[in-house]
PDB file of N, CA and C in Angstrom:
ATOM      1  N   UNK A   1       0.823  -1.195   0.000  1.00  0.00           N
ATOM      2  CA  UNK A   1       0.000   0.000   0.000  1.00  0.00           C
ATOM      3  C   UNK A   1       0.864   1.255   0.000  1.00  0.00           C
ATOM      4  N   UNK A   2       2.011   1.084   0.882  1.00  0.00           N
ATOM      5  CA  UNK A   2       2.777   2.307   0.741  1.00  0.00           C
ATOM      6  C   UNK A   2       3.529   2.498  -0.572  1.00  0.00           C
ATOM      7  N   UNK A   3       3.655   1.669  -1.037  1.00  0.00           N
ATOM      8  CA  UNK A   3       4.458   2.376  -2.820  1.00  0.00           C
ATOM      9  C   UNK A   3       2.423   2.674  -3.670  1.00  0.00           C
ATOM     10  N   UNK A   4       1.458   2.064  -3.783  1.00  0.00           N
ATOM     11  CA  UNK A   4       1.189   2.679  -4.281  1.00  0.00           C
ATOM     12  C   UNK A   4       0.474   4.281  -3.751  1.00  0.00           C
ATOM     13  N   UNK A   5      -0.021   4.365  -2.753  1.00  0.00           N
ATOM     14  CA  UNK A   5       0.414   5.916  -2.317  1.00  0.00           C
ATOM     15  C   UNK A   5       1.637   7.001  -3.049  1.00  0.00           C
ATOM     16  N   UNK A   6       2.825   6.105  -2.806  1.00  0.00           N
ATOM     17  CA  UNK A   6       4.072   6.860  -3.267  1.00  0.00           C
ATOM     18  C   UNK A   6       4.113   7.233  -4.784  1.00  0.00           C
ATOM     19  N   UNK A   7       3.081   6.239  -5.411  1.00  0.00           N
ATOM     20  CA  UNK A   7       3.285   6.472  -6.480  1.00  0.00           C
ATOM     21  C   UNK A   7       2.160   7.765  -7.050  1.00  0.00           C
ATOM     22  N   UNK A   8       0.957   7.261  -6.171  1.00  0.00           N
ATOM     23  CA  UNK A   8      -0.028   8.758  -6.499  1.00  0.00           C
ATOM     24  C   UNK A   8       0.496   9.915  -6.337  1.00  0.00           C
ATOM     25  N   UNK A   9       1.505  10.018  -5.152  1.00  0.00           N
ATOM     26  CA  UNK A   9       1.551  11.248  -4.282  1.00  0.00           C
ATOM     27  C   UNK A   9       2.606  11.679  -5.583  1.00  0.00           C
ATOM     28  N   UNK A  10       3.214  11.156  -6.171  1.00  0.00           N
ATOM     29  CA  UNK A  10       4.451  11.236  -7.507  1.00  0.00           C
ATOM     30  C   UNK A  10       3.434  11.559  -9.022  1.00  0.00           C
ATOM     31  N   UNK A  11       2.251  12.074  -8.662  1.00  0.00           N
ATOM     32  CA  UNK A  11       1.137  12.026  -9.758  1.00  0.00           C
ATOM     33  C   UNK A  11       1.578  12.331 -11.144  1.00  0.00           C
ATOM     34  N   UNK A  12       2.762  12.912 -11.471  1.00  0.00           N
ATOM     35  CA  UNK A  12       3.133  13.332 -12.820  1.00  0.00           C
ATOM     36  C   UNK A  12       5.149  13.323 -12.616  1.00  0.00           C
ATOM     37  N   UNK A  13       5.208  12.513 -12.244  1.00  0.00           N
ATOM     38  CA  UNK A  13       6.519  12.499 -11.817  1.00  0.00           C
ATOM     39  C   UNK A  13       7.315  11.715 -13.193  1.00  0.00           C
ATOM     40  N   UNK A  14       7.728  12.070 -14.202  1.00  0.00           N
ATOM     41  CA  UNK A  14       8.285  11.069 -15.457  1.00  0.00           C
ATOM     42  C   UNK A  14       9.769  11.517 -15.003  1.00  0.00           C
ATOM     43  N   UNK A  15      10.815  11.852 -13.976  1.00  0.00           N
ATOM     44  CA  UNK A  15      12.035  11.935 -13.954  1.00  0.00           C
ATOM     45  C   UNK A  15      12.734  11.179 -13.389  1.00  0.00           C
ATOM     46  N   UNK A  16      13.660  10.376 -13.052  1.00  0.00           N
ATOM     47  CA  UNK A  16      14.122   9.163 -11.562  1.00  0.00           C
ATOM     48  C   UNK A  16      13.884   7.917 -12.078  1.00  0.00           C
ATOM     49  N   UNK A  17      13.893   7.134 -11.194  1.00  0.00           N
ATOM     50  CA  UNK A  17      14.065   5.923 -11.193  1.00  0.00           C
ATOM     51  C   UNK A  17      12.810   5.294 -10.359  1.00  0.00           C
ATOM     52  N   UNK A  18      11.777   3.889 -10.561  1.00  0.00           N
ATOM     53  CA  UNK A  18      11.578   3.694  -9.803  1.00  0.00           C
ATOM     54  C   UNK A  18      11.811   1.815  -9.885  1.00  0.00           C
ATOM     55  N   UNK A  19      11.904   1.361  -8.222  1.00  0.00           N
ATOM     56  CA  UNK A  19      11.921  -0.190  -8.085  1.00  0.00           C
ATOM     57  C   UNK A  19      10.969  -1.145  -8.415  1.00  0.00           C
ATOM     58  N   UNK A  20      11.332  -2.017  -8.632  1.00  0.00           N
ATOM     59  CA  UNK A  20      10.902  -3.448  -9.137  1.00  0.00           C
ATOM     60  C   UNK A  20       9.064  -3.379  -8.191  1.00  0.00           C
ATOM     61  N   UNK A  21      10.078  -3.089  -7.018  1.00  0.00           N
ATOM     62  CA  UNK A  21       8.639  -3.524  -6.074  1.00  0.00           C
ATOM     63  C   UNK A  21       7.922  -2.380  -6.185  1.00  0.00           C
ATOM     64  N   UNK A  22       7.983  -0.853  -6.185  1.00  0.00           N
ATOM     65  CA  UNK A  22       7.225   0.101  -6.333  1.00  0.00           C
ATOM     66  C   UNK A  22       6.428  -0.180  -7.211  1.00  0.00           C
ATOM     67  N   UNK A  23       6.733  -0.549  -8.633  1.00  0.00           N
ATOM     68  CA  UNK A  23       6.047  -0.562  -9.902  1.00  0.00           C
ATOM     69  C   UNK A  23       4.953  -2.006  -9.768  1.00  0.00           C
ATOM     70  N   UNK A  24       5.381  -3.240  -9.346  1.00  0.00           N
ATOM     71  CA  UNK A  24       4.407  -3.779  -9.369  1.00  0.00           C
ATOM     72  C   UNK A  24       3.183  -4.039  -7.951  1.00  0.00           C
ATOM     73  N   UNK A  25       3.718  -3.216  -7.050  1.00  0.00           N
ATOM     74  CA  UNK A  25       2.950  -3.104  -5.925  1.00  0.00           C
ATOM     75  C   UNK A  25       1.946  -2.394  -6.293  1.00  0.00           C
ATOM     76  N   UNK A  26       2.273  -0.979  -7.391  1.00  0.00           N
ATOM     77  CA  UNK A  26       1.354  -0.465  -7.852  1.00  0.00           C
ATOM     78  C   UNK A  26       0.430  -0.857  -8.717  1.00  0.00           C
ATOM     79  N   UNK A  27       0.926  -1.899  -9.812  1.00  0.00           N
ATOM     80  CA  UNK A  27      -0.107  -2.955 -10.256  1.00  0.00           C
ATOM     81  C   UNK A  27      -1.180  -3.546  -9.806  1.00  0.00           C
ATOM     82  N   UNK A  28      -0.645  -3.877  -8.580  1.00  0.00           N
ATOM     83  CA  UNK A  28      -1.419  -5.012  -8.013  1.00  0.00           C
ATOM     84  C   UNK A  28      -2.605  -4.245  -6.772  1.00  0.00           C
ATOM     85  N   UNK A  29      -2.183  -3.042  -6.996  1.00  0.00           N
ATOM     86  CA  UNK A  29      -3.219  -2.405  -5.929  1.00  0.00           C
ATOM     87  C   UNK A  29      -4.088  -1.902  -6.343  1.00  0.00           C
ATOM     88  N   UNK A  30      -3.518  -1.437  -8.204  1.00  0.00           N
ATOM     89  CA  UNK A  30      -4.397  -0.483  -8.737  1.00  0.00           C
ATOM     90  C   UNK A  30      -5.476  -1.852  -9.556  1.00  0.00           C
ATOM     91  N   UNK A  31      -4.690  -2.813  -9.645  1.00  0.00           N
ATOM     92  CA  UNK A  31      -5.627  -4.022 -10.411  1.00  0.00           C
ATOM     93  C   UNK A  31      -6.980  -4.162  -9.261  1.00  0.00           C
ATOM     94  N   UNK A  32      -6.341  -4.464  -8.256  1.00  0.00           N
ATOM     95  CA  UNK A  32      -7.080  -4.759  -6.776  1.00  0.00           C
ATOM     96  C   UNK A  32      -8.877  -3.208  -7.144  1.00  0.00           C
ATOM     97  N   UNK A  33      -7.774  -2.403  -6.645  1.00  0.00           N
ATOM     98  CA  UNK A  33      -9.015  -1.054  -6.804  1.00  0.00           C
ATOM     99  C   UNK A  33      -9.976  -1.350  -7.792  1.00  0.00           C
ATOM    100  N   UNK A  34      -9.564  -1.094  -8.852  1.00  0.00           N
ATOM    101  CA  UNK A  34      -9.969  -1.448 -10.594  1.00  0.00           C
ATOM    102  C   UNK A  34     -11.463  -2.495 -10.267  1.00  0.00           C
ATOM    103  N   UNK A  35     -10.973  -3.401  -9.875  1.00  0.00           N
ATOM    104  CA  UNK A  35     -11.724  -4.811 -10.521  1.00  0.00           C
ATOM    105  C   UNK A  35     -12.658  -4.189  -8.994  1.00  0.00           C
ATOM    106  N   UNK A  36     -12.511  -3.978  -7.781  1.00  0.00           N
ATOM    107  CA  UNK A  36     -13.704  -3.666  -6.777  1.00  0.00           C
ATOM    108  C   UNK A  36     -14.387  -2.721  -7.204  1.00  0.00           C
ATOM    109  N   UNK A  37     -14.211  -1.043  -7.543  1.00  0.00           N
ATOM    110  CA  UNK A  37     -14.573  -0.291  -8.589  1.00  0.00           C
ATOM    111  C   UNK A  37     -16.003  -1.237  -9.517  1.00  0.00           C
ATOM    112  N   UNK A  38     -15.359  -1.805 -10.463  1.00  0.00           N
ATOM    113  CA  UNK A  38     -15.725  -2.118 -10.964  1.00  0.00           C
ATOM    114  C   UNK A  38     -16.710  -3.327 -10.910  1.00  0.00           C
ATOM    115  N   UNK A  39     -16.610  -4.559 -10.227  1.00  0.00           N
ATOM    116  CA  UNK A  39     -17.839  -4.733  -8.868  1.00  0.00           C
ATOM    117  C   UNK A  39     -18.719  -4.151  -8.909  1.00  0.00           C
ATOM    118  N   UNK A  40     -18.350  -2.947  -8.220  1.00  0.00           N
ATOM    119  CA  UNK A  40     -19.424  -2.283  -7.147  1.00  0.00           C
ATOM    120  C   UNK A  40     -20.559  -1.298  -8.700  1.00  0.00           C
ATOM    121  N   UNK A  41     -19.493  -0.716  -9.568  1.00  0.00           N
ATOM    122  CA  UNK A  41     -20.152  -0.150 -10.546  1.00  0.00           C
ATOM    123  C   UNK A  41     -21.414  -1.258 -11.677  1.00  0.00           C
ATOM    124  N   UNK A  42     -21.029  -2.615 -11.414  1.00  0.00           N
ATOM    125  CA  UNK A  42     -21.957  -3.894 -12.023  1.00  0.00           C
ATOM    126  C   UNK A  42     -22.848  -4.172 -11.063  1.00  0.00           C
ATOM    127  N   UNK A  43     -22.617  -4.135  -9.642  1.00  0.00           N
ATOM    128  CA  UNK A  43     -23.690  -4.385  -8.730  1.00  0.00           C
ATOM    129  C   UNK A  43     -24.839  -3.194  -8.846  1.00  0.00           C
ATOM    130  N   UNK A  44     -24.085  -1.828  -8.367  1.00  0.00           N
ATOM    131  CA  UNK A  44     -25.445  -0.468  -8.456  1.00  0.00           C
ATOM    132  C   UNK A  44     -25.693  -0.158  -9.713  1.00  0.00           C
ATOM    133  N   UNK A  45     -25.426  -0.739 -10.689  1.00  0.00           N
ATOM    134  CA  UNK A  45     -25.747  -0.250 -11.842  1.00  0.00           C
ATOM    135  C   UNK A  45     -25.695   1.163 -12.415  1.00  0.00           C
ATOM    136  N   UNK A  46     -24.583   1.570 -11.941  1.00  0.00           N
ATOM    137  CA  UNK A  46     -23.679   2.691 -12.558  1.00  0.00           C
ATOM    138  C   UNK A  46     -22.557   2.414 -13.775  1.00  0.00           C
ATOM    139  N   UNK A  47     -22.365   3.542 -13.990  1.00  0.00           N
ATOM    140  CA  UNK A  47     -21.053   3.351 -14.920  1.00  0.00           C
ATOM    141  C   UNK A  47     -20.437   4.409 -15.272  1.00  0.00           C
ATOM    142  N   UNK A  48     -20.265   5.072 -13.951  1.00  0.00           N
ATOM    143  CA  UNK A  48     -19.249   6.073 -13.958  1.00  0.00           C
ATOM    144  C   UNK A  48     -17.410   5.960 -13.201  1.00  0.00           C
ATOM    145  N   UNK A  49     -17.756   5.173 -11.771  1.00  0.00           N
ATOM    146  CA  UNK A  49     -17.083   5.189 -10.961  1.00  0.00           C
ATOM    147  C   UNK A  49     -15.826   4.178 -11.696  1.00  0.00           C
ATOM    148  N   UNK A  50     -15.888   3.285 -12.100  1.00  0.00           N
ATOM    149  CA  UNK A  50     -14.275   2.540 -12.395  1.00  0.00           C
ATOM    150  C   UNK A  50     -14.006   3.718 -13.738  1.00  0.00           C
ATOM    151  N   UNK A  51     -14.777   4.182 -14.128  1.00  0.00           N
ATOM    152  CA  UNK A  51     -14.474   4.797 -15.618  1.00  0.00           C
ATOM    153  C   UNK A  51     -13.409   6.317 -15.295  1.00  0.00           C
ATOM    154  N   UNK A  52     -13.889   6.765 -13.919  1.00  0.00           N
ATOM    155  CA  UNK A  52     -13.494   7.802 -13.657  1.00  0.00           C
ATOM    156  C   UNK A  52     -12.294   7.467 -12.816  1.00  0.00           C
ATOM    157  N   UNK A  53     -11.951   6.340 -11.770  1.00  0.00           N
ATOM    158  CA  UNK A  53     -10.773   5.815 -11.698  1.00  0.00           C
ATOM    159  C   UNK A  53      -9.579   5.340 -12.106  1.00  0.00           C
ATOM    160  N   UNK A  54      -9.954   4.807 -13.473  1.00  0.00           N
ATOM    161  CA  UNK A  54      -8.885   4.964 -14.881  1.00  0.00           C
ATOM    162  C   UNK A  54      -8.650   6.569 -15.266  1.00  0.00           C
ATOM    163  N   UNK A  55      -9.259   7.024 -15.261  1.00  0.00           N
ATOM    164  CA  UNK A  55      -8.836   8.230 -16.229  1.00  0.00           C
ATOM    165  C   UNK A  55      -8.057   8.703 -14.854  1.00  0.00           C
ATOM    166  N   UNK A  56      -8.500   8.815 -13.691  1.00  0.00           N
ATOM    167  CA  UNK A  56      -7.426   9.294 -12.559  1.00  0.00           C
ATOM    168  C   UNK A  56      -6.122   8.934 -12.587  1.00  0.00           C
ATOM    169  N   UNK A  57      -6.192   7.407 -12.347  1.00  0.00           N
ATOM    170  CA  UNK A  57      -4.804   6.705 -12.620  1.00  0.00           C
ATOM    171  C   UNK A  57      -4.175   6.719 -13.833  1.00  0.00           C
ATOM    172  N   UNK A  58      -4.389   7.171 -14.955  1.00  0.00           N
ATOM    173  CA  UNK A  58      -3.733   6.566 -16.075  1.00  0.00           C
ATOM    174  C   UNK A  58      -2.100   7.632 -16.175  1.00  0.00           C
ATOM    175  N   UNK A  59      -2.556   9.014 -15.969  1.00  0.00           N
ATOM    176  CA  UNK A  59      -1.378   9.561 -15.682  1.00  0.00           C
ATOM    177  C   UNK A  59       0.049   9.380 -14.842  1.00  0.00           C
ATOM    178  N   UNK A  60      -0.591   8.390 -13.372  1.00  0.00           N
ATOM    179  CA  UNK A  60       0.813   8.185 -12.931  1.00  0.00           C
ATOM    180  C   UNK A  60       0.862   6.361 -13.010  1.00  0.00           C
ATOM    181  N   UNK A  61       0.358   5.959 -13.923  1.00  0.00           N
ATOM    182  CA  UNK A  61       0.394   4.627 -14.337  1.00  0.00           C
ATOM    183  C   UNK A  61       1.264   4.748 -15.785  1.00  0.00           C
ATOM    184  N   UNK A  62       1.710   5.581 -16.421  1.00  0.00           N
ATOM    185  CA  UNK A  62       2.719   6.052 -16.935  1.00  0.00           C
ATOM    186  C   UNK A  62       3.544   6.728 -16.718  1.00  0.00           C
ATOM    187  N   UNK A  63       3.714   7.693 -15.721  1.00  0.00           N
ATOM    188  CA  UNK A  63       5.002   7.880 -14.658  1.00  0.00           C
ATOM    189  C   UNK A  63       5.525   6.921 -14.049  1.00  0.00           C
ATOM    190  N   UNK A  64       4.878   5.957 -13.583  1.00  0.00           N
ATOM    191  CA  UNK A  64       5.917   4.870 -13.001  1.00  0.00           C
ATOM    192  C   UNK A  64       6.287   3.939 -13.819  1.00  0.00           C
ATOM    193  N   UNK A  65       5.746   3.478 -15.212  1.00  0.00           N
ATOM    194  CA  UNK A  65       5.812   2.800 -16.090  1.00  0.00           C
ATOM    195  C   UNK A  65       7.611   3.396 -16.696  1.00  0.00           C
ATOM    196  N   UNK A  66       7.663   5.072 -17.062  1.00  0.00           N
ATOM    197  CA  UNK A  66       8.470   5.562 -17.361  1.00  0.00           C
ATOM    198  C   UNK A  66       9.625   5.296 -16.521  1.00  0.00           C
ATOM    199  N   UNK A  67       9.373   5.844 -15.230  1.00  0.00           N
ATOM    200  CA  UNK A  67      10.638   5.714 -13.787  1.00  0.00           C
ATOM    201  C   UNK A  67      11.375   4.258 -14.028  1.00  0.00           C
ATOM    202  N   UNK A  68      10.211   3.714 -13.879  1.00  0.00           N
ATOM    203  CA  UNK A  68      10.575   1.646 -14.152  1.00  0.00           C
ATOM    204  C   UNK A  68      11.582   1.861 -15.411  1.00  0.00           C
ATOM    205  N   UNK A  69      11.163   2.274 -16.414  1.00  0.00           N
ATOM    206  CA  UNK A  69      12.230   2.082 -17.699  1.00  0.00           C
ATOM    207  C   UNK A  69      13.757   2.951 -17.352  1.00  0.00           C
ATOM    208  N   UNK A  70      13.755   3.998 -16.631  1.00  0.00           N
ATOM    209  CA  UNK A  70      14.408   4.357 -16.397  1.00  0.00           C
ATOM    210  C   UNK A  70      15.415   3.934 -15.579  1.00  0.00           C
ATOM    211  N   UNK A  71      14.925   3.075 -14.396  1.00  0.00           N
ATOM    212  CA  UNK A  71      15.522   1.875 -13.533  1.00  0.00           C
ATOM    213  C   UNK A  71      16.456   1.030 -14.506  1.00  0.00           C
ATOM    214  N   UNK A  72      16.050   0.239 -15.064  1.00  0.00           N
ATOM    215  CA  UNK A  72      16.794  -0.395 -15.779  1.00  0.00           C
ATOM    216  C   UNK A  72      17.731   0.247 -16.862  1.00  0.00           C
ATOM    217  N   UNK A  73      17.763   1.463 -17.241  1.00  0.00           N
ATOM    218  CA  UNK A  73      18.728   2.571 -17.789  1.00  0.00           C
ATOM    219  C   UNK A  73      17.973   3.058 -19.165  1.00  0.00           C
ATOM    220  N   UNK A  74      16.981   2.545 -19.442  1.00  0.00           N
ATOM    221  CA  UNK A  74      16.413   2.861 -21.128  1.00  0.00           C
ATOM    222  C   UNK A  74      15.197   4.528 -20.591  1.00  0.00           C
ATOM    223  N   UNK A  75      15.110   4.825 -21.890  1.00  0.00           N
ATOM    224  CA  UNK A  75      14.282   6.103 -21.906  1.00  0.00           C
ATOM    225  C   UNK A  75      13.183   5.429 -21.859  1.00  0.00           C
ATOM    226  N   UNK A  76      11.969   6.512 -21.104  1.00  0.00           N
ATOM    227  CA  UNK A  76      10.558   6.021 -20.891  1.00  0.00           C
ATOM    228  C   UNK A  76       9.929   5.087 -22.377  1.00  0.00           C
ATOM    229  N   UNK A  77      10.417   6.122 -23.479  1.00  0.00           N
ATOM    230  CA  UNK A  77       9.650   5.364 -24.878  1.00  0.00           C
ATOM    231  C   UNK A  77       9.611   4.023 -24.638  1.00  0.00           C
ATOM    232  N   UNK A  78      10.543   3.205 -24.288  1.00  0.00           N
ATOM    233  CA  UNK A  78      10.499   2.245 -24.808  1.00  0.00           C
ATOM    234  C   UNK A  78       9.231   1.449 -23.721  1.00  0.00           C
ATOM    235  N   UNK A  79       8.400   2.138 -23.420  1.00  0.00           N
ATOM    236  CA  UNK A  79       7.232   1.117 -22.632  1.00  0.00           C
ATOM    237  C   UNK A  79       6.445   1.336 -23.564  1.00  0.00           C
ATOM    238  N   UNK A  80       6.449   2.145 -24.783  1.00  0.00           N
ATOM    239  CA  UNK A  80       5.537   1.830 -26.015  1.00  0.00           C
ATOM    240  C   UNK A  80       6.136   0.347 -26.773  1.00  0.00           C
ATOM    241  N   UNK A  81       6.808  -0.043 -26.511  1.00  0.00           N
ATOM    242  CA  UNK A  81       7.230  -1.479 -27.401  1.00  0.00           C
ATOM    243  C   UNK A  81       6.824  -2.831 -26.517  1.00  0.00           C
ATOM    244  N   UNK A  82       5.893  -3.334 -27.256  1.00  0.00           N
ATOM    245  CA  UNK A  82       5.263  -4.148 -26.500  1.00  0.00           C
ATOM    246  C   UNK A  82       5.572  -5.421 -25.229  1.00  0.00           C
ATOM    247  N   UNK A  83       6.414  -6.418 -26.423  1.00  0.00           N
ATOM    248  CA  UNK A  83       6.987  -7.505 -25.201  1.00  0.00           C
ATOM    249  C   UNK A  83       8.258  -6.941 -24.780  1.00  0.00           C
ATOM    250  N   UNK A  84       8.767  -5.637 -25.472  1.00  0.00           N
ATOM    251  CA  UNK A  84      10.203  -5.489 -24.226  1.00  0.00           C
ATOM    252  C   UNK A  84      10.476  -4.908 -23.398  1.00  0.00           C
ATOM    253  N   UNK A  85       8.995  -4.382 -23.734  1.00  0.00           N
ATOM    254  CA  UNK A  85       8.996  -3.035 -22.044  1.00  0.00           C
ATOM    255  C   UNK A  85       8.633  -4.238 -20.492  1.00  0.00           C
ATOM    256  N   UNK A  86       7.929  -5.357 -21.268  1.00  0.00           N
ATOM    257  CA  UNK A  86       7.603  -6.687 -19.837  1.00  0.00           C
ATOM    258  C   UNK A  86       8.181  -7.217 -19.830  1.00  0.00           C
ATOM    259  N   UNK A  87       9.270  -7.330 -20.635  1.00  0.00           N
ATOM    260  CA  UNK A  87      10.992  -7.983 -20.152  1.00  0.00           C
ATOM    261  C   UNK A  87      11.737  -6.905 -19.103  1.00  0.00           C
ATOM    262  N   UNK A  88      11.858  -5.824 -19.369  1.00  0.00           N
ATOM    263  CA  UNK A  88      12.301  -4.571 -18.581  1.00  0.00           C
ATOM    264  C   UNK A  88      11.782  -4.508 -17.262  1.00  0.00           C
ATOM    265  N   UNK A  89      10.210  -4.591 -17.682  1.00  0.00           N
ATOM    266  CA  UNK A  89       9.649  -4.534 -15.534  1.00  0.00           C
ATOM    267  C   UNK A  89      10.102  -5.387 -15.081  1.00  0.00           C
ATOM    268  N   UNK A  90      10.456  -6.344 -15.763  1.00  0.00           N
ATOM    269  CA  UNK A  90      11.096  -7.897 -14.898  1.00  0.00           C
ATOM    270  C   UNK A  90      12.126  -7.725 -14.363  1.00  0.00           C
ATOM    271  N   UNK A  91      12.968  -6.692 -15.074  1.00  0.00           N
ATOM    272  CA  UNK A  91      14.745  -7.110 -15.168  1.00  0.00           C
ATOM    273  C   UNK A  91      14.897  -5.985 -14.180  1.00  0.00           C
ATOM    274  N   UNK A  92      16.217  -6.798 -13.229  1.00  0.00           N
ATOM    275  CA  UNK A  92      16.808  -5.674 -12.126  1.00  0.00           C
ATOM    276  C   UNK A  92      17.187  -4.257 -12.721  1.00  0.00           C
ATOM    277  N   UNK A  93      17.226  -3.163 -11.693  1.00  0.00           N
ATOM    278  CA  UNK A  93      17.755  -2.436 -11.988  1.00  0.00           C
ATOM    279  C   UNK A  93      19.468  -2.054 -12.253  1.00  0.00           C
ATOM    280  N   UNK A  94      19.447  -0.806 -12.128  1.00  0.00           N
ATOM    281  CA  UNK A  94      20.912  -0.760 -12.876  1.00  0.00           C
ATOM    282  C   UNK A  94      21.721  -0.171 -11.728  1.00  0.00           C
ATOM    283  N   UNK A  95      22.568  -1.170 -11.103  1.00  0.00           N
ATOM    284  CA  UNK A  95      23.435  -1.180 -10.004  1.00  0.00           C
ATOM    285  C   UNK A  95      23.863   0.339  -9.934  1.00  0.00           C
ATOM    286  N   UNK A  96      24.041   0.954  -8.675  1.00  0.00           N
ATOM    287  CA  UNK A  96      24.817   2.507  -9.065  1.00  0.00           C
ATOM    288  C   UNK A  96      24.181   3.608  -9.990  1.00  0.00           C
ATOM    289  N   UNK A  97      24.215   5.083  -9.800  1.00  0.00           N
ATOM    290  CA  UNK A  97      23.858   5.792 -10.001  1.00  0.00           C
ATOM    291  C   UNK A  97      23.401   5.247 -11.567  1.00  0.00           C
ATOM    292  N   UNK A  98      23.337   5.904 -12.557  1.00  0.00           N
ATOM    293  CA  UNK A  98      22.756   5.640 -14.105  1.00  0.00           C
ATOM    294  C   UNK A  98      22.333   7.234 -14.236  1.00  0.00           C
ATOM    295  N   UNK A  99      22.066   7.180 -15.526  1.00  0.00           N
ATOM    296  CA  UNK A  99      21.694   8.781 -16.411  1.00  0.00           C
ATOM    297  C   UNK A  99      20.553   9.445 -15.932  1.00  0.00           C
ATOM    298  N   UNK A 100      19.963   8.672 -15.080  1.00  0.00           N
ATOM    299  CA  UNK A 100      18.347   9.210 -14.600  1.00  0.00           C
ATOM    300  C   UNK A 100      18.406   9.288 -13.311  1.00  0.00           C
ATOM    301  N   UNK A 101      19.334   8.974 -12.518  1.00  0.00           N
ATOM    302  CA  UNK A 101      19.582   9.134 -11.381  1.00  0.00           C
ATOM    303  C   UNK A 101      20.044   8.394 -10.554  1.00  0.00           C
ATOM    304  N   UNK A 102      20.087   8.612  -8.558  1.00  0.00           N
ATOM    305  CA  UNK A 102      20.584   7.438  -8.010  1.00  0.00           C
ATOM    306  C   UNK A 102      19.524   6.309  -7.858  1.00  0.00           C
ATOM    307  N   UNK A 103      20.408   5.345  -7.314  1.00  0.00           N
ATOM    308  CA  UNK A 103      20.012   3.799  -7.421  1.00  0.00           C
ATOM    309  C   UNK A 103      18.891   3.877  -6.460  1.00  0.00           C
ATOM    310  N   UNK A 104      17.757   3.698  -6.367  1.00  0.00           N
ATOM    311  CA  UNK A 104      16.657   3.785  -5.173  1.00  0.00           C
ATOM    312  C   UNK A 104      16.738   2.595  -4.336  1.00  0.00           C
ATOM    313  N   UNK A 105      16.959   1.584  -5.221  1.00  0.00           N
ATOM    314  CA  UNK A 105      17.101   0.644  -3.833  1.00  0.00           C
ATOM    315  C   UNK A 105      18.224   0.625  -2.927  1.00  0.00           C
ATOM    316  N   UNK A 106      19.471   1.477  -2.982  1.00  0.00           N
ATOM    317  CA  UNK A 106      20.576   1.229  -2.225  1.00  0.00           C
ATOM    318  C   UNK A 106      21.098   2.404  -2.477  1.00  0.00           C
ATOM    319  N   UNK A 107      20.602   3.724  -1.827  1.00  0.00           N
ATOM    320  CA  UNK A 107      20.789   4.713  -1.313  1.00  0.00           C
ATOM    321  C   UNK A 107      22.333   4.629  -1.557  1.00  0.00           C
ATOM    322  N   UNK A 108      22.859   3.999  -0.185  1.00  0.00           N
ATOM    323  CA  UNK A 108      24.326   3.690   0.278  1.00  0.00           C
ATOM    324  C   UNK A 108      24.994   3.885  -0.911  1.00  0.00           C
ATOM    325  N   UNK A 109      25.385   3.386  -2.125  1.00  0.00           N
ATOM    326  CA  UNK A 109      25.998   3.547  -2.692  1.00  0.00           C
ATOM    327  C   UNK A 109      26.509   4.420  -3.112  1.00  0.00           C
ATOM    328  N   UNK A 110      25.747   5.592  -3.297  1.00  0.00           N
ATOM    329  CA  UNK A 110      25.650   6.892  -4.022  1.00  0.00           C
ATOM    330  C   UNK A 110      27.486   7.864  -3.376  1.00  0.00           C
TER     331      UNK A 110
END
């Protein structure tokens, strides 16, 4: 819960780096939200509320998408390329500072 917070509170943040676990914690919380949202919008028979929760999230669901690419050392673009941007969320980051900044998981180094 606390990375995805970190990641709202980062609402337009495309500069830095972010971790393995930030990025898919945020997946899995915003999947989590999403699909209850969306529940609850099939139960009351609405169809505003998940609709208006995407359009909230979609902005820093590409800031961290970007940060993530940046982790591993590539420019945000490349999360427009389909299977290699989900090879990239997979793959560790890049030991030691890199072009986008310091290492987030290990401060210390810097």
């Amino acid at each position: 819960m606390k990375y995805y917070v970190t990641v709202l509170s980062k609402y337009a943040v495309f500069s830095g780096r972010a971790r393995r676990s930030e990025y898919w914690f945020f997946v899995l919380f915003n999947f989590i939200v999403s699909t209850l949202l969306l529940v609850l919008d099939f139960t009351l028979h609405l169809n505003f509320l998940h609709t208006i929760y995407l359009l909230v999230v979609i902005i820093p669901s590409i800031a961290v998408g970007v940060r993530r690419m940046h982790d591993v050392g590539k420019s945000g673009w490349y999360l427009l390329i389909p299977i290699y941007n989900l090879i990239l969320v997979f793959t560790e980051g890049t030991r030691g500072e890199n072009e986008y900044g310091a290492d987030p998981k290990n401060k210390a180094i810097i």
